[in-house]
N, C-alpha and C. Protein backbone atom coordinates (compact mmCIF):
# COMPACT_ATOMS: atom_id res chain seq x y z
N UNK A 1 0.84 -1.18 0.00
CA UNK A 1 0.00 0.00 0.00
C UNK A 1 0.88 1.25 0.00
N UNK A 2 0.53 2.19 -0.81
CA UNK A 2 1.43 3.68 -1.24
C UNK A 2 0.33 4.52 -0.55
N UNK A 3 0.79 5.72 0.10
CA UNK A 3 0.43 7.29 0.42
C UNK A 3 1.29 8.10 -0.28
N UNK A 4 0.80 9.22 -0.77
CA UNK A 4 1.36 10.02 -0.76
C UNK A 4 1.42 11.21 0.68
N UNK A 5 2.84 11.67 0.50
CA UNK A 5 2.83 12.83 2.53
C UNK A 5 3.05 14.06 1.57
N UNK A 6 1.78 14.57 1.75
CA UNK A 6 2.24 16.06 1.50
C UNK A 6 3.03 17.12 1.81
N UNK A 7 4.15 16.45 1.72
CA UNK A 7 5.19 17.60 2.30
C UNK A 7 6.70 17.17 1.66
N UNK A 8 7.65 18.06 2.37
CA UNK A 8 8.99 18.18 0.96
C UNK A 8 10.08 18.14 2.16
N UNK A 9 9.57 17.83 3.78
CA UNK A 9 10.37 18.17 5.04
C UNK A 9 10.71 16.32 4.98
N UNK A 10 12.11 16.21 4.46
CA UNK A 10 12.71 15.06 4.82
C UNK A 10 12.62 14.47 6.08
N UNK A 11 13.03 14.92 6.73
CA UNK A 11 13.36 14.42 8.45
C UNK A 11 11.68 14.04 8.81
N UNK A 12 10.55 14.79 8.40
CA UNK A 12 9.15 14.41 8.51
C UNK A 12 8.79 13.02 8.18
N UNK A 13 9.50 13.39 6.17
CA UNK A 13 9.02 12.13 5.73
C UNK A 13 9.86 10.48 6.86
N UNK A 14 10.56 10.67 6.74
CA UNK A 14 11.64 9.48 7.60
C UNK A 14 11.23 8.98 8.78
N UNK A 15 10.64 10.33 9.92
CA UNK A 15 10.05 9.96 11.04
C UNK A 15 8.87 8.99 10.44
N UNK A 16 8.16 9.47 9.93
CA UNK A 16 6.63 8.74 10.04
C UNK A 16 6.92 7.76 9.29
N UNK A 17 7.89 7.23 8.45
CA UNK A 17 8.21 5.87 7.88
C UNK A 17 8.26 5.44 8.95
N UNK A 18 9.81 5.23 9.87
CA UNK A 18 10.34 4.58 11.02
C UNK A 18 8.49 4.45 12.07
N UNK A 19 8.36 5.51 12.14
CA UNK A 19 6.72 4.58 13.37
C UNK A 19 5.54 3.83 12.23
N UNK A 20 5.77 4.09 11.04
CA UNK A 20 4.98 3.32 10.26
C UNK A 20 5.29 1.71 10.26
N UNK A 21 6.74 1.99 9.81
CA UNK A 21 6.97 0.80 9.32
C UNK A 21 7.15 0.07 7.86
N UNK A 22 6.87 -1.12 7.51
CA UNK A 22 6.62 -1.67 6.31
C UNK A 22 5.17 -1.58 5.80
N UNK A 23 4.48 -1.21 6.87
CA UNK A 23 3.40 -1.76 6.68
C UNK A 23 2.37 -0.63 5.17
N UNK A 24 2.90 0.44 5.06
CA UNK A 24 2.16 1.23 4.11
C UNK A 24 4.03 2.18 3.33
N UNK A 25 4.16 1.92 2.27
CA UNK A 25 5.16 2.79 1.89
C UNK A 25 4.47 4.45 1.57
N UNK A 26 5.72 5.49 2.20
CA UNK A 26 4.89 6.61 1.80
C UNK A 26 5.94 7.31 0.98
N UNK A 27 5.20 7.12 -0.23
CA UNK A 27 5.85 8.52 -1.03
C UNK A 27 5.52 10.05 -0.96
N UNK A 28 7.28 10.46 -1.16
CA UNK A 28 6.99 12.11 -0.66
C UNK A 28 6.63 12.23 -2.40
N UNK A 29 6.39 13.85 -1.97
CA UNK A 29 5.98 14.98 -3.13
C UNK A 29 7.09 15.01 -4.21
N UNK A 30 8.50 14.77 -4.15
CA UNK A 30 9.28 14.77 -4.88
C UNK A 30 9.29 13.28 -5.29
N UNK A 31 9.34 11.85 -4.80
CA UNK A 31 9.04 10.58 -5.56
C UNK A 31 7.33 10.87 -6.58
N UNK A 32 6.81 11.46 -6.35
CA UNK A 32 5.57 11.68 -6.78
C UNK A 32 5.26 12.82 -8.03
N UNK A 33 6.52 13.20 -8.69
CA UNK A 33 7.13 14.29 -9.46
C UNK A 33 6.17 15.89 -8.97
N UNK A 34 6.00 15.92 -7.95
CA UNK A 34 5.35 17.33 -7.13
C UNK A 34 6.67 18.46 -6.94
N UNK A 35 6.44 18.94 -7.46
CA UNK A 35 7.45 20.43 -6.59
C UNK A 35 7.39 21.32 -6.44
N UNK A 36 6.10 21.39 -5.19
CA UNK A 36 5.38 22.93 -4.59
C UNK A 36 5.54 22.98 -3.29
N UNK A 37 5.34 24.20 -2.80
CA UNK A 37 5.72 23.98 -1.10
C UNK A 37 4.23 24.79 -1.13
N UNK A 38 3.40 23.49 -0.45
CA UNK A 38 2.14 23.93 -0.06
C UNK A 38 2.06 25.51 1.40
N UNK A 39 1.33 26.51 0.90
CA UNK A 39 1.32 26.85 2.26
C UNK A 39 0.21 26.90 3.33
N UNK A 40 0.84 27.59 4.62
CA UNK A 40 0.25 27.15 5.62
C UNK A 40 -0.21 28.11 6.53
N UNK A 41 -1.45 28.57 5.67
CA UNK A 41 -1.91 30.09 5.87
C UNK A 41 -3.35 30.03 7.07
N UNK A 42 -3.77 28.61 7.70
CA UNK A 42 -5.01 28.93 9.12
C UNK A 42 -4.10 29.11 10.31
N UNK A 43 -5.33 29.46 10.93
CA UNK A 43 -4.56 29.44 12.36
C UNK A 43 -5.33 28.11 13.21
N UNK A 44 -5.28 26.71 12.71
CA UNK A 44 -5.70 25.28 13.15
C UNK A 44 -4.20 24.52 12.89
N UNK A 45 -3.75 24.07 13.73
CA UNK A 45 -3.24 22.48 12.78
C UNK A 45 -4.09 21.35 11.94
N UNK A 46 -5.22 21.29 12.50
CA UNK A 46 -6.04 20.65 11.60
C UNK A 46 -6.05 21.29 9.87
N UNK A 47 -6.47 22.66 10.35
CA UNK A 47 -6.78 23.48 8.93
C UNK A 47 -5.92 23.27 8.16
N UNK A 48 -4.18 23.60 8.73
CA UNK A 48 -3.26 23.37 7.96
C UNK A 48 -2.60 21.89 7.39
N UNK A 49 -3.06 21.27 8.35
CA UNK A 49 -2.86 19.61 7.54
C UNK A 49 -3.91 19.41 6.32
N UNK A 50 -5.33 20.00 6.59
CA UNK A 50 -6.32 19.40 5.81
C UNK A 50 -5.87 20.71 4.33
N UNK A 51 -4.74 21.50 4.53
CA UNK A 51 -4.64 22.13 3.07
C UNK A 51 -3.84 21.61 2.24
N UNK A 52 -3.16 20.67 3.03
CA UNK A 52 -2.10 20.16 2.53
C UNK A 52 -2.33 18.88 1.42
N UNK A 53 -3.37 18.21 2.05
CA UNK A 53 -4.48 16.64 1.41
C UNK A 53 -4.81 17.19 0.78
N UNK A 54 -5.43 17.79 0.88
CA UNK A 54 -6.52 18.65 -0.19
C UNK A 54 -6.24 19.07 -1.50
N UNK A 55 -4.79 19.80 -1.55
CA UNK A 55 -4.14 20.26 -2.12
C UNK A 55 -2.89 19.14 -3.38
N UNK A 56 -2.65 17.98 -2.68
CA UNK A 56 -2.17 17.13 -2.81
C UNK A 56 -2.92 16.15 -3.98
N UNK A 57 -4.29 16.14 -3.02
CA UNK A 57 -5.65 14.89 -3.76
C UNK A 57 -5.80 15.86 -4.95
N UNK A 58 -5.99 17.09 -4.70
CA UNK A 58 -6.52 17.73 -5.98
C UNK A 58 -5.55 17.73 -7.35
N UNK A 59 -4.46 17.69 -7.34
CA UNK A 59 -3.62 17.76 -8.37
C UNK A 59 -3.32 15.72 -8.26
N UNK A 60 -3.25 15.01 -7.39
CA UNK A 60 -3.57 13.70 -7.81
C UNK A 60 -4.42 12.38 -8.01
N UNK A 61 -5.49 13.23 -7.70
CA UNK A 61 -6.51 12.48 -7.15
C UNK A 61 -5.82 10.85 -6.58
N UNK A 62 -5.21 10.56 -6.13
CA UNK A 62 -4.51 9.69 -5.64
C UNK A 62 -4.87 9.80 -3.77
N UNK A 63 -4.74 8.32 -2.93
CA UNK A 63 -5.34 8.56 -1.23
C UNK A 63 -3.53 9.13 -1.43
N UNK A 64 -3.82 10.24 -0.27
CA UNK A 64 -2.52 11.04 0.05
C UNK A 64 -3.10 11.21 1.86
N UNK A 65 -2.04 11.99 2.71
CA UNK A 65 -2.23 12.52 3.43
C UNK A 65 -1.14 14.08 4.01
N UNK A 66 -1.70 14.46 4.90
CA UNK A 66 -1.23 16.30 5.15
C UNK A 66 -0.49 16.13 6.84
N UNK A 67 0.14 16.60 6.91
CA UNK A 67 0.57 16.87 8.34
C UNK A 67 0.86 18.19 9.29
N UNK A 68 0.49 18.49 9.95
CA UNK A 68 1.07 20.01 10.92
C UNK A 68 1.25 19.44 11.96
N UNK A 69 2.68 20.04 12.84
CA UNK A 69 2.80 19.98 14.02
C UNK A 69 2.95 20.98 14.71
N UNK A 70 2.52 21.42 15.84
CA UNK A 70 3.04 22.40 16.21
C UNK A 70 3.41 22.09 17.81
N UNK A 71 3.99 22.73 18.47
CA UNK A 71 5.00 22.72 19.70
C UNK A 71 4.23 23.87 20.78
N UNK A 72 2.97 23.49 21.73
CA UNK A 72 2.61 24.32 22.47
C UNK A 72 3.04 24.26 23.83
N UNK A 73 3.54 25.85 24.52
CA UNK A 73 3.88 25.79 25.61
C UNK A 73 2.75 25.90 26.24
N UNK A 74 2.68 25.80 27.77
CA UNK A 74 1.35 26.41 28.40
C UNK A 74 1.97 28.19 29.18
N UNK A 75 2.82 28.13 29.36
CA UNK A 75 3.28 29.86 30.09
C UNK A 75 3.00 30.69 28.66
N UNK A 76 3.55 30.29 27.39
CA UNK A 76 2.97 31.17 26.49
C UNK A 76 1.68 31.31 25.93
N UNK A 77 0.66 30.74 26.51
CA UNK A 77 -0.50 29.96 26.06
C UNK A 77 -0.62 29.81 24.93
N UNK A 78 0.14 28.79 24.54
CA UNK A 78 0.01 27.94 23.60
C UNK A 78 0.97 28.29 22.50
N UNK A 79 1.50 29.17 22.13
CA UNK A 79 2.65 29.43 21.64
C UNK A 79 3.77 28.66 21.40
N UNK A 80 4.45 28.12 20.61
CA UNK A 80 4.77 28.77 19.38
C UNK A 80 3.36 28.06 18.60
N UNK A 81 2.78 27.03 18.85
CA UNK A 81 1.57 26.37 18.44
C UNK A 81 1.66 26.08 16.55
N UNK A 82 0.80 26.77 15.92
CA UNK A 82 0.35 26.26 14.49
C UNK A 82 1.34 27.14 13.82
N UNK A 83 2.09 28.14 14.63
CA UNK A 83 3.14 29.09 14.06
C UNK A 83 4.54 28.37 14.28
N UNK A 84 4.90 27.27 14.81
CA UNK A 84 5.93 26.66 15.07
C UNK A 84 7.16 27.15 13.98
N UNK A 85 7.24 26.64 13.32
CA UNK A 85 8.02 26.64 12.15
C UNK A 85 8.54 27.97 11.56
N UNK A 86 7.95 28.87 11.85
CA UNK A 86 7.75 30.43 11.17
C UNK A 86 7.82 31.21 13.12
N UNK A 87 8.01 30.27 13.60
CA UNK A 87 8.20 31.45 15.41
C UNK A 87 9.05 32.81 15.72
N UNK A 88 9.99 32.47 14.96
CA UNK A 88 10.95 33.79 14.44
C UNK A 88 10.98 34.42 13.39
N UNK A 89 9.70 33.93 12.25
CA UNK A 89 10.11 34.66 11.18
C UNK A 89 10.02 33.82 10.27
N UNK A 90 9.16 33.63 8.64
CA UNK A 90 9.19 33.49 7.93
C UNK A 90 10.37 32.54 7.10
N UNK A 91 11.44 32.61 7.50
CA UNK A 91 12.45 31.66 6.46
C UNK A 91 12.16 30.34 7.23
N UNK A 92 11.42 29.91 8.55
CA UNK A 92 11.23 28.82 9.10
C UNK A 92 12.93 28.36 9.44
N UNK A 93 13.86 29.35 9.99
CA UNK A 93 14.78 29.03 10.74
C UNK A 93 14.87 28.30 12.38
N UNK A 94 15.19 27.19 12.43
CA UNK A 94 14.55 26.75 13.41
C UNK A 94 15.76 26.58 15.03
N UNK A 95 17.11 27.14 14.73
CA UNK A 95 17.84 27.76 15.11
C UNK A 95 16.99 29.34 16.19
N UNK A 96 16.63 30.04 15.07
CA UNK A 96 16.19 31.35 15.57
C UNK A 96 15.21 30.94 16.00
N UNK A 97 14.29 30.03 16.11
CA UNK A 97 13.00 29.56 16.36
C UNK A 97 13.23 29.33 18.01
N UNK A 98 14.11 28.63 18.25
CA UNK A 98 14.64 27.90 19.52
C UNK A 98 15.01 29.13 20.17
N UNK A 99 15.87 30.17 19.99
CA UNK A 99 16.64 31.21 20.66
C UNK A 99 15.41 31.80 20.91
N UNK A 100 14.08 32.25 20.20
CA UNK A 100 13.20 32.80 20.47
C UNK A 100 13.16 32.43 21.70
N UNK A 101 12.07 30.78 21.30
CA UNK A 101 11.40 30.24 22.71
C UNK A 101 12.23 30.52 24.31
N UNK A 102 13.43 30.31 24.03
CA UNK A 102 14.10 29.94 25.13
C UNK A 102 13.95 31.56 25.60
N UNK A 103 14.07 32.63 25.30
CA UNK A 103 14.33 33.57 25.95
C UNK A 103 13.10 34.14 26.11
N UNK A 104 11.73 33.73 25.44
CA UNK A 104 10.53 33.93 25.85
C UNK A 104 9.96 33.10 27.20
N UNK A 105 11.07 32.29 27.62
CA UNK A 105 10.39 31.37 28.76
C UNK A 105 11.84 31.80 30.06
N UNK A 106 12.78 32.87 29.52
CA UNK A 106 13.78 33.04 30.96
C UNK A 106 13.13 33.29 32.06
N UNK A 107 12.31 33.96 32.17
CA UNK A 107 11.54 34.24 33.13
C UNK A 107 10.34 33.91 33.71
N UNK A 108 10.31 32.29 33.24
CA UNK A 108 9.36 31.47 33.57
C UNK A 108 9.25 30.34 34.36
N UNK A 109 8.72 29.88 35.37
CA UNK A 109 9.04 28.68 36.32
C UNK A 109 8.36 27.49 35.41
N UNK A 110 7.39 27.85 35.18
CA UNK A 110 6.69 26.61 34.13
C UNK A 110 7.03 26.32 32.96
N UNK A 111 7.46 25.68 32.50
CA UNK A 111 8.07 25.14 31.29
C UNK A 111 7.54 23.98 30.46
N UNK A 112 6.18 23.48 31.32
CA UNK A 112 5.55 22.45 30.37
C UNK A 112 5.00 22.74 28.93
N UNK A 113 4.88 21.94 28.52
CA UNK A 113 4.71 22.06 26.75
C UNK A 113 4.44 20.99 26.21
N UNK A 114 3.60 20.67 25.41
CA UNK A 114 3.36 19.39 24.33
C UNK A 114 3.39 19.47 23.14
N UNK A 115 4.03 18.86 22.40
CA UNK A 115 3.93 18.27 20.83
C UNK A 115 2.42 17.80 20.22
N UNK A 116 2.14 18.62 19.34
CA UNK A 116 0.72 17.99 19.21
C UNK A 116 0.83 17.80 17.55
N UNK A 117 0.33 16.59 16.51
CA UNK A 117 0.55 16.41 15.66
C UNK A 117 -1.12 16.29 14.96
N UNK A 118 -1.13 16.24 14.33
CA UNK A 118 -2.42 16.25 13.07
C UNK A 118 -1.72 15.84 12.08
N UNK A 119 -2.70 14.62 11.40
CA UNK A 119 -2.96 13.92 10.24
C UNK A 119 -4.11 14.13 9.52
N UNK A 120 -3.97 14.58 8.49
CA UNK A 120 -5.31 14.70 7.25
C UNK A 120 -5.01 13.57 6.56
N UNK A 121 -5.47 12.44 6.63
CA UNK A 121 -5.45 11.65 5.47
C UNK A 121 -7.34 11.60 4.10
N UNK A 122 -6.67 11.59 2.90
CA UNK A 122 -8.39 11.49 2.05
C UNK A 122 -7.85 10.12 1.82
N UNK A 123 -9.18 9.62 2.07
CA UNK A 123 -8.53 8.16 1.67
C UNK A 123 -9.84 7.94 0.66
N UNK A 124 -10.08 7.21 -0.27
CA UNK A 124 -11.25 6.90 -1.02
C UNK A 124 -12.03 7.99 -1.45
N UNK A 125 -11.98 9.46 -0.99
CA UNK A 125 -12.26 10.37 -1.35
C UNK A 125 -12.68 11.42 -0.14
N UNK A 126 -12.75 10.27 0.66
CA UNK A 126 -13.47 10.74 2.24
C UNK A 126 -11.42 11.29 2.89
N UNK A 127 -12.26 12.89 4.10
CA UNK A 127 -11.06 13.06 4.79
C UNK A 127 -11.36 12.62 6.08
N UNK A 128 -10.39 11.97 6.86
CA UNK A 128 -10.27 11.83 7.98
C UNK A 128 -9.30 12.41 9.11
N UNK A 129 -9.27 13.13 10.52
CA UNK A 129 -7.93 13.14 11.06
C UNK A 129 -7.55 12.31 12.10
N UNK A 130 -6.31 12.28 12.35
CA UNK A 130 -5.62 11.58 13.62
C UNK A 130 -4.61 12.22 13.98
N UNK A 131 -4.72 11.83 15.60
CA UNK A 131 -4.05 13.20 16.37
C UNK A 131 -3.28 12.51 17.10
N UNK A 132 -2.07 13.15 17.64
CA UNK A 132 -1.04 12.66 18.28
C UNK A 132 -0.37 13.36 19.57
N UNK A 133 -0.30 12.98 21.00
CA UNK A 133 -0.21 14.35 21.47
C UNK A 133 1.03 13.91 22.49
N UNK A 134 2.13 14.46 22.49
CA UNK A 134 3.34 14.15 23.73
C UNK A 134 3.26 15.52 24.68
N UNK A 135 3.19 15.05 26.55
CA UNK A 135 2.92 15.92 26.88
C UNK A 135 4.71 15.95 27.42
N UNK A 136 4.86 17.32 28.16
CA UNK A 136 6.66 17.24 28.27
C UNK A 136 7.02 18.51 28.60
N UNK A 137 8.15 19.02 28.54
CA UNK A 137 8.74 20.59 29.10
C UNK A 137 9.86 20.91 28.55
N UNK A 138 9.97 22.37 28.52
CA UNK A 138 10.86 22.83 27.56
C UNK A 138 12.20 23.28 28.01
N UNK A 139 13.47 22.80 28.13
CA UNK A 139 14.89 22.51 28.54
C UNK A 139 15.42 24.51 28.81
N UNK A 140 16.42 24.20 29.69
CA UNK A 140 16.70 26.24 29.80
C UNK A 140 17.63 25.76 28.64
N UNK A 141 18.50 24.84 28.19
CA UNK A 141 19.68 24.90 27.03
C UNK A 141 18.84 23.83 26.06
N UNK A 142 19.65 24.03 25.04
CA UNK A 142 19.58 23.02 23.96
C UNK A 142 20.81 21.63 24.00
N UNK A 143 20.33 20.44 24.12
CA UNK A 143 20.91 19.54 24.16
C UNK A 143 20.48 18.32 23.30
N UNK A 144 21.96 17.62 23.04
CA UNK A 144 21.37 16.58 21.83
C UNK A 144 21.54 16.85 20.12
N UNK A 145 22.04 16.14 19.03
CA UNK A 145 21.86 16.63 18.24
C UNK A 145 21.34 15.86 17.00
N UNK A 146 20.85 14.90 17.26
CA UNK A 146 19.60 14.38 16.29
C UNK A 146 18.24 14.97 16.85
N UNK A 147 17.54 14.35 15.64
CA UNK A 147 16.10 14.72 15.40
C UNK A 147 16.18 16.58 14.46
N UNK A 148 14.91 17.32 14.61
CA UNK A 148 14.62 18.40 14.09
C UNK A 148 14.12 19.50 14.84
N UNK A 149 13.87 20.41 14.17
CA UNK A 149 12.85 21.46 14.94
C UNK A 149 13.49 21.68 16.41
N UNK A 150 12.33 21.48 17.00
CA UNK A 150 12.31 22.06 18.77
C UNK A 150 12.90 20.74 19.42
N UNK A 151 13.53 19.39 18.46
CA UNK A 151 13.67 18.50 19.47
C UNK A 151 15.06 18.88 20.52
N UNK A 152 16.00 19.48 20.69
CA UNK A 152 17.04 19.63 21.12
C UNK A 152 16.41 20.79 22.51
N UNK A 153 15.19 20.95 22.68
CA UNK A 153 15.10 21.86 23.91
C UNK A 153 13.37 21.17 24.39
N UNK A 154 13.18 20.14 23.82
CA UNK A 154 12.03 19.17 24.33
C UNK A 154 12.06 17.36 25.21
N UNK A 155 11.88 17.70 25.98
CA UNK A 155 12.01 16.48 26.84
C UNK A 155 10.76 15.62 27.61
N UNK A 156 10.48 15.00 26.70
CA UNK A 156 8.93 13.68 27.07
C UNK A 156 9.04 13.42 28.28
N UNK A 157 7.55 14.01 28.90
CA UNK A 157 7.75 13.09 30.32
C UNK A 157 7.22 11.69 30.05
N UNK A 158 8.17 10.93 31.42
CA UNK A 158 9.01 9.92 31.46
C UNK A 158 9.83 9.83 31.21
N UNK A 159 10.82 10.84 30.68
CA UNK A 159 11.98 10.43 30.14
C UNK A 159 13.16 12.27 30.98
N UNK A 160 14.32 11.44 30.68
CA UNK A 160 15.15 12.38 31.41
C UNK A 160 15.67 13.59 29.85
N UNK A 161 15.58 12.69 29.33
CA UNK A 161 16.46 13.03 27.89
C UNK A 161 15.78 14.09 26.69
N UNK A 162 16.28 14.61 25.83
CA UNK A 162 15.45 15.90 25.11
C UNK A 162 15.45 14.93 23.74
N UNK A 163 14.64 14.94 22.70
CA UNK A 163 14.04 14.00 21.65
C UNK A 163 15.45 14.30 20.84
N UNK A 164 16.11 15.02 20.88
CA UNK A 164 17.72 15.15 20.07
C UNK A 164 18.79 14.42 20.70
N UNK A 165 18.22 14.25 22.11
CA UNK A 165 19.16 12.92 22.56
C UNK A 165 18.88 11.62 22.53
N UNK A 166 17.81 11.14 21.63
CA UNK A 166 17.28 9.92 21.41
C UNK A 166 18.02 10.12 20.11
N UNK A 167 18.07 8.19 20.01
CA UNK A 167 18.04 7.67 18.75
C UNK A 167 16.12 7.81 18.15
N UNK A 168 15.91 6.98 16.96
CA UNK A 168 14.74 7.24 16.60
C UNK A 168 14.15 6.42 17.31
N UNK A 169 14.47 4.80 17.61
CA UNK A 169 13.93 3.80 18.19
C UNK A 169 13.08 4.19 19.53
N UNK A 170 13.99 5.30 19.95
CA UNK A 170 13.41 5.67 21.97
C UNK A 170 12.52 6.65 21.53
N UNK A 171 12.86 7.97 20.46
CA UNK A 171 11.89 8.72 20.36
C UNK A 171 10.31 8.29 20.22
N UNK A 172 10.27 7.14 19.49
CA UNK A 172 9.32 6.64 18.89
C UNK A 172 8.41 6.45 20.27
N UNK A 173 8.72 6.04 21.10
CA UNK A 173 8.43 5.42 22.45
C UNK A 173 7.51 6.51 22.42
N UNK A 174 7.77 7.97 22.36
CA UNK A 174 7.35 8.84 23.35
C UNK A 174 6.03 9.99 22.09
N UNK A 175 7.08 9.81 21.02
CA UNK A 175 6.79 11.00 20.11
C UNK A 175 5.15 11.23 19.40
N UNK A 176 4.94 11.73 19.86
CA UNK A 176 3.30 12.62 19.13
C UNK A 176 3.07 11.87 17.38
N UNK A 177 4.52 12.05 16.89
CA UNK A 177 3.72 11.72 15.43
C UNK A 177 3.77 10.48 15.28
N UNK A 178 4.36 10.00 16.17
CA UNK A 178 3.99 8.19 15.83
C UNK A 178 2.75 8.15 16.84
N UNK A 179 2.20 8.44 17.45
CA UNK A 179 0.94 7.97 17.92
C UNK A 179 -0.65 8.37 17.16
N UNK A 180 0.01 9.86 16.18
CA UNK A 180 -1.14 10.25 14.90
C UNK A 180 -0.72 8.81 14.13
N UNK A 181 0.24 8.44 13.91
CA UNK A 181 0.63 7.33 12.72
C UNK A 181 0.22 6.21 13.46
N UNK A 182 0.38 6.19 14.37
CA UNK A 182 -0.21 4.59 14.60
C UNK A 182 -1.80 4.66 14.77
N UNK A 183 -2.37 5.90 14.72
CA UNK A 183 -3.80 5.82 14.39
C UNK A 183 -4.08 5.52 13.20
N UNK A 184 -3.21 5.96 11.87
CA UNK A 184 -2.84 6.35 10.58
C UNK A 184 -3.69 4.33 10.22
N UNK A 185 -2.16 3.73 10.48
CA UNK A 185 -2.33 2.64 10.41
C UNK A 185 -3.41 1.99 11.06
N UNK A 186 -3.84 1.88 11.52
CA UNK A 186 -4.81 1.38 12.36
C UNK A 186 -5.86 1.52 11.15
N UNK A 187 -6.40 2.92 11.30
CA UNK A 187 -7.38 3.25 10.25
C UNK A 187 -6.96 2.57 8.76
N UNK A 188 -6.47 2.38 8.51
CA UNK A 188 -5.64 1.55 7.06
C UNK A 188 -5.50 0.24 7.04
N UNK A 189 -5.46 -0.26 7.80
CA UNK A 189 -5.63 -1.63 8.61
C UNK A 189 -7.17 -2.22 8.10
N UNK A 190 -7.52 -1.63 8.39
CA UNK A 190 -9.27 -1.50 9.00
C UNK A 190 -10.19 -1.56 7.61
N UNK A 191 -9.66 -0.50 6.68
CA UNK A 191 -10.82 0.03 5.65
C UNK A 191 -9.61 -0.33 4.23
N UNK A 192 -8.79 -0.88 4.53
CA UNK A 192 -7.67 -1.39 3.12
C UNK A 192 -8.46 -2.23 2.40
């Protein structure tokens, strides 16, 4: 079974293979001869995953699916949230993204925060979502240097470690988008 992932963010596509598995191959937008960078203009993660399918199905009519994540603190209420990626600014530097957060939270005792993921999949023509949610807190330094994004200043509770100090195998344990993906599958499982 093939998906297409609406999106062109390598490290994305790779994660959600590794919690997928064998079980569904997903082709990105570039195996799929696509080369647009959908944008990501609501203020939902839902909205912005479901522009992404949408956008995807419409130029292939092919089952595809959309993804947004965004990274909410609770001291910023809810911040950096559906703006994750763009937190500092438009080039989606995620360097400057991090220097933001961290100095938006110096003066904060609370530091909890969750990863929250959204899946748009159209499958048969019908859309569906699945949601993924890691709850956790946000590090005073950056440590670790695998994974992406905010993982180098995010640390899953239960765990001592920030998702850049995991291999993928432990992240998986903890991480938001494998628990949208293992809904993913499930639902695919089910109606294949």
């Amino acid at each position: 079974m093939e998906l297409i992932f609406a999106t062109n963010n390598r490290h994305k596509v790779d994660e959600l293979q590794s919690a997928i598995g064998n079980k569904v191959h997903i082709r990105t937008l570039a195996d799929a001869g696509i080369s647009i960078d959908i944008p990501e203009p609501h203020d939902t993660l839902d909205a912005n995953a479901l522009e992404k399918s949408r956008t995807i199905y419409s130029l292939t009519h092919v089952n595809c699916f959309g993804e947004d994540t965004g990274l909410e603190v609770e001291a910023l209420n809810g911040d950096p949230g559906v703006r994750s990626a763009r937190y500092a600014g438009d080039e989606k530097d995620f360097q400057k993204n991090i220097e933001k957060l961290l100095m938006n939270l110096e003066q904060k005792d609370n530091r909890n925060a969750r990863f929250r993921t959204i899946i748009s999949l159209i499958w048969n023509e019908k859309e569906y979502f699945f949601e993924g949610i890691c709850e956790g807190r946000v590090t005073i330094a950056q440590r670790g240097t695998n994974g992406f994004g905010y993982d180098s200043v995010f640390v899953p509770t239960g765990s001592d470690k920030t998702f850049a100090e995991m291999a993928m195998d432990e992240k998986n344990r903890f991480s938001h988008r494998k628990k949208a993906a293992d809904k993913l599958v499930s639902f695919l499982q089910n109606n294949a």
